[in-house]
C-alpha atoms as a PDB file:
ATOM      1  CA  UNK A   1     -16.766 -33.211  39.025  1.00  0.00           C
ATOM      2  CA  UNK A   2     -14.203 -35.557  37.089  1.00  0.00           C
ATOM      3  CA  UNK A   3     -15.304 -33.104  33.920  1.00  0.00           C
ATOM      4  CA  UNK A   4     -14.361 -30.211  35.728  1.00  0.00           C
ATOM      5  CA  UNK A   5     -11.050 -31.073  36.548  1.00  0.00           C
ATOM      6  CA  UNK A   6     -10.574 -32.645  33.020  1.00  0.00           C
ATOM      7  CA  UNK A   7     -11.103 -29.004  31.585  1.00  0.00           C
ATOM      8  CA  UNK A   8      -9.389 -27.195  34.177  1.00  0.00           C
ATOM      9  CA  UNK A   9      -6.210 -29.328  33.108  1.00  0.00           C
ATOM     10  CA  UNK A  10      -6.619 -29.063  29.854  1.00  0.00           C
ATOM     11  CA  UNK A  11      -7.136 -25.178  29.870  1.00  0.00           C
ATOM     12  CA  UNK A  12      -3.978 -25.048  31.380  1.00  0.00           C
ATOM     13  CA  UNK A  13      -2.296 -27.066  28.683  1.00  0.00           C
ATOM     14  CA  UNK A  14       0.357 -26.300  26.371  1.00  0.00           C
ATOM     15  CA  UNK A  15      -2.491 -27.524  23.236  1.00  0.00           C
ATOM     16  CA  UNK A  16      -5.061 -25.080  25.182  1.00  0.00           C
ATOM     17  CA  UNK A  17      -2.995 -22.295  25.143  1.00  0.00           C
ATOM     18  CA  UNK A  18      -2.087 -23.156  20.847  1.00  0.00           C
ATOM     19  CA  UNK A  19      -5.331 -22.803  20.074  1.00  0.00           C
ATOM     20  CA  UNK A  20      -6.114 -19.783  21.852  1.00  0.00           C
ATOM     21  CA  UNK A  21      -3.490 -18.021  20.462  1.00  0.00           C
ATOM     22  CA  UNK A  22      -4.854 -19.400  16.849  1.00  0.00           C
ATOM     23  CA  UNK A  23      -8.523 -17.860  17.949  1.00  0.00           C
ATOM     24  CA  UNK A  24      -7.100 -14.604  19.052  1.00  0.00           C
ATOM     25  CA  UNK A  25      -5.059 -14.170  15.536  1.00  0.00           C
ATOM     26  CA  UNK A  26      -7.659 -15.509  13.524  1.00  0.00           C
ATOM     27  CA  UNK A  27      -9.855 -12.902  15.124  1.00  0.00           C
ATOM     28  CA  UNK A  28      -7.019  -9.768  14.870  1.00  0.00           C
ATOM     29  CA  UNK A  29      -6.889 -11.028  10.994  1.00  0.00           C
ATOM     30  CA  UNK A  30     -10.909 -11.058  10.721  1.00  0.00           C
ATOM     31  CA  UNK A  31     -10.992  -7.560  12.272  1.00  0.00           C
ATOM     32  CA  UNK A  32      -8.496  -5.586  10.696  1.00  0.00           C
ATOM     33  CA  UNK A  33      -8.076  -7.205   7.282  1.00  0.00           C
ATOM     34  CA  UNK A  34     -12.034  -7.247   6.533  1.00  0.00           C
ATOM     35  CA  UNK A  35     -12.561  -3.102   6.749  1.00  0.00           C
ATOM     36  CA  UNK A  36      -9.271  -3.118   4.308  1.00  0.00           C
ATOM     37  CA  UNK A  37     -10.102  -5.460   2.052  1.00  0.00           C
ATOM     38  CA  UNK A  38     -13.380  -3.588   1.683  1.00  0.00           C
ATOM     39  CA  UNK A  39     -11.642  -0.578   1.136  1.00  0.00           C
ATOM     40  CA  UNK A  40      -9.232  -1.956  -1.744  1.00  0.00           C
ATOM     41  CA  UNK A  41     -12.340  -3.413  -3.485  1.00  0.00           C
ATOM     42  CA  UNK A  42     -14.007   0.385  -3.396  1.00  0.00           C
ATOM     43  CA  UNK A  43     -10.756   1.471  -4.666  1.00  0.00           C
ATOM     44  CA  UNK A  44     -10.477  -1.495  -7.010  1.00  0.00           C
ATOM     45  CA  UNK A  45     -13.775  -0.346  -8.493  1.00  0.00           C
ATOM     46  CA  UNK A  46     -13.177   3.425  -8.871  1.00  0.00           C
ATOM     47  CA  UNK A  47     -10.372   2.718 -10.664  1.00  0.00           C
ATOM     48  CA  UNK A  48     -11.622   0.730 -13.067  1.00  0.00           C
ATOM     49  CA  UNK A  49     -14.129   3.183 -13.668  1.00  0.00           C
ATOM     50  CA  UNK A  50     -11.477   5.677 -14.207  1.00  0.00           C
ATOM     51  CA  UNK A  51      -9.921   3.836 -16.846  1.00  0.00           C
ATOM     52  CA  UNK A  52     -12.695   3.253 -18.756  1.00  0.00           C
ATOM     53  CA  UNK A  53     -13.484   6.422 -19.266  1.00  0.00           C
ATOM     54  CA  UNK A  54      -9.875   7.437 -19.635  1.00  0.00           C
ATOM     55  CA  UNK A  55      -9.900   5.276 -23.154  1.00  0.00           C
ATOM     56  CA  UNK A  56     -10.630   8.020 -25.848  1.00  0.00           C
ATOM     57  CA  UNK A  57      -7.541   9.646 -24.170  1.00  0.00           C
ATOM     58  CA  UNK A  58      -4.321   9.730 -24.820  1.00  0.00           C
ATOM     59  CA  UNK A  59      -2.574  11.495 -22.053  1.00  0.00           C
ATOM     60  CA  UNK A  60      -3.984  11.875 -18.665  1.00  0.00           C
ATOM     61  CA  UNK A  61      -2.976  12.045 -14.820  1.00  0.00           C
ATOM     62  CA  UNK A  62      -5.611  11.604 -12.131  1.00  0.00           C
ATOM     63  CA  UNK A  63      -5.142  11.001  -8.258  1.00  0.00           C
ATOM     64  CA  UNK A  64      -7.490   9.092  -6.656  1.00  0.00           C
ATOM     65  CA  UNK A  65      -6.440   9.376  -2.624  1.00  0.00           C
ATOM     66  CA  UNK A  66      -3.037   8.113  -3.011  1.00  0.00           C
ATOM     67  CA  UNK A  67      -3.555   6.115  -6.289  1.00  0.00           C
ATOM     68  CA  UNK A  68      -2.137   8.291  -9.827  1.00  0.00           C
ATOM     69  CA  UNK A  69      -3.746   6.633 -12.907  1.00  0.00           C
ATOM     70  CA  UNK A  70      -1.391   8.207 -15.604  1.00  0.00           C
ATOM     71  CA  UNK A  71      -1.874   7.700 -18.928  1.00  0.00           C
ATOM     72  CA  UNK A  72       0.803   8.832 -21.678  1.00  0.00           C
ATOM     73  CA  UNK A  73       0.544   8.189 -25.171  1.00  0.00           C
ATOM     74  CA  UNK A  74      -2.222   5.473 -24.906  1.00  0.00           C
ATOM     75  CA  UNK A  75      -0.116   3.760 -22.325  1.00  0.00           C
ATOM     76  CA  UNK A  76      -1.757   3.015 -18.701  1.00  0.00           C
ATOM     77  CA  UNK A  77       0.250   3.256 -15.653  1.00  0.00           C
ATOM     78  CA  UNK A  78      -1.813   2.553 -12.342  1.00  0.00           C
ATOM     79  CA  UNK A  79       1.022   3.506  -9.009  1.00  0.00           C
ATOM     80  CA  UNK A  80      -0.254   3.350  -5.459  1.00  0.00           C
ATOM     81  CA  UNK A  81       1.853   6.484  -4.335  1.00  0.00           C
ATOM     82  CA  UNK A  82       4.177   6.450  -1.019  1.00  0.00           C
ATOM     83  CA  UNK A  83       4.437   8.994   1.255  1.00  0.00           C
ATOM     84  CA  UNK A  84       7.309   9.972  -0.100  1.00  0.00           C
ATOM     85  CA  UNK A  85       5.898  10.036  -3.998  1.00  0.00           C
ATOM     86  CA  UNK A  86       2.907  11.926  -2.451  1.00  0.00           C
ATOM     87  CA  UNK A  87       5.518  14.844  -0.649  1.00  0.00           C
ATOM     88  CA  UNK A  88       7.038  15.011  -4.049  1.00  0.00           C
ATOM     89  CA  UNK A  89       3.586  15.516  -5.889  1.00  0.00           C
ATOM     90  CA  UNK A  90       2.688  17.828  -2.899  1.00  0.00           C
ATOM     91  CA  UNK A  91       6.147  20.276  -4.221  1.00  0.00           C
ATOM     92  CA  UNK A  92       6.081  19.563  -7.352  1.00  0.00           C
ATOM     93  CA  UNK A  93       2.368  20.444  -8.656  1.00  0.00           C
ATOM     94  CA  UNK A  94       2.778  21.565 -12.065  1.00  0.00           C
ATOM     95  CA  UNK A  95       4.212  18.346 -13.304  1.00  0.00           C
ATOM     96  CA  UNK A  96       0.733  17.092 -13.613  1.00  0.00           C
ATOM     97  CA  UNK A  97       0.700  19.032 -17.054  1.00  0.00           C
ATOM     98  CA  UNK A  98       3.749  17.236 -18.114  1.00  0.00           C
ATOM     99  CA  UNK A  99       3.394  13.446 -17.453  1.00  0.00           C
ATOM    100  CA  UNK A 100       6.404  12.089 -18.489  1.00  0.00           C
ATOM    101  CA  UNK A 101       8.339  14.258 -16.381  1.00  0.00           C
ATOM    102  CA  UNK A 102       6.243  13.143 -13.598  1.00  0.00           C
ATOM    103  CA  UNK A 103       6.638  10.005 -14.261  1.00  0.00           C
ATOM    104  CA  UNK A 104      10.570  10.392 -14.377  1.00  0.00           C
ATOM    105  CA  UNK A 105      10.121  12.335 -11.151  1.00  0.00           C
ATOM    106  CA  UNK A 106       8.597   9.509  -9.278  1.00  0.00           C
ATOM    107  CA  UNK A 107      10.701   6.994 -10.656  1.00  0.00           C
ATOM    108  CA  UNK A 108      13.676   8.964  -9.170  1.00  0.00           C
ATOM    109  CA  UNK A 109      11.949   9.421  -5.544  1.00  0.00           C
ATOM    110  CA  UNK A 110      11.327   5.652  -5.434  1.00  0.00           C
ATOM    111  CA  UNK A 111      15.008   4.980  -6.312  1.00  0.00           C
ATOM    112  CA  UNK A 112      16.520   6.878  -3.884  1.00  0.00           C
ATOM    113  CA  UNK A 113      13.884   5.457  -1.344  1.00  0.00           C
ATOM    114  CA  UNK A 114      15.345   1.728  -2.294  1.00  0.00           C
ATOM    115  CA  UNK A 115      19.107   3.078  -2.547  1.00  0.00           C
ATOM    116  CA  UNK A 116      21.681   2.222   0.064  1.00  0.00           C
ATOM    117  CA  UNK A 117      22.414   5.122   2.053  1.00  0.00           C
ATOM    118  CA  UNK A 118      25.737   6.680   1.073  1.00  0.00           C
ATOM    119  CA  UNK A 119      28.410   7.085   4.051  1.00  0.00           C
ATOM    120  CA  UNK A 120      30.457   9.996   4.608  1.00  0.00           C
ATOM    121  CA  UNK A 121      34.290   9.626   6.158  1.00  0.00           C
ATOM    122  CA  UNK A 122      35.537  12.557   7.458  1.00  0.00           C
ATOM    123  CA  UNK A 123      39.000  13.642   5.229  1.00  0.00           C
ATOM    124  CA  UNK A 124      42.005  13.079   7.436  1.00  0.00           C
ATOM    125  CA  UNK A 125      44.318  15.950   6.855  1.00  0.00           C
END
């Protein structure tokens, strides 16, 4: 009976309610990081693969899901794409044959992603 009431305190207690809150995020974390950890490794892995056999080449661009291997001149560039870098792919689909522009292109659309916006006053007049 004393047990009882031992645990019935204690479950109400300020250390009782710590760790629960620990359990609960260590299980959200467990749950939701494990499926997308596995999926970065599968990505991880076809990437890799693409590089290799991207070697004897000079100039390439291929899109894995939102990941653009892009090689120009014998020089690797691996970019995980934003939403916004994949609307600009999505528009601008011939650029693919001309990788540097690409390149430029995206550099530009993540720029004015990370730019302050720009305020407008109205003239007085």
């Amino acid at each position: 009976m004393r047990l009882r009431l031992s645990m019935r305190a204690w479950a109400g207690s300020e250390d009782a309610k710590a760790l629960l809150a620990e359990l609960e995020h260590a299980a959200r974390l467990r749950l939701l990081q494990q499926p997308i950890a596995e999926v970065d490794e599968k990505k991880s892995a076809a990437v890799a693969s693409l590089i290799t056999a991207l070697e004897p080449h000079q100039t390439a661009v291929v899109m894995l899901g939102s990941i653009m291997i892009l090689k120009v001149d014998g020089v690797l560039a691996v970019r995980d794409l934003t939403p916004r870098e994949l609307a600009f792919m999505a528009r601008n689909p011939g650029l693919v044959r001309n990788p540097v522009e690409l390149l430029a292109g995206l550099d530009t659309v993540a720029a004015q992603a990370t730019a302050p916006p720009v305020r407008q006053h109205a003239l007085e007049g």
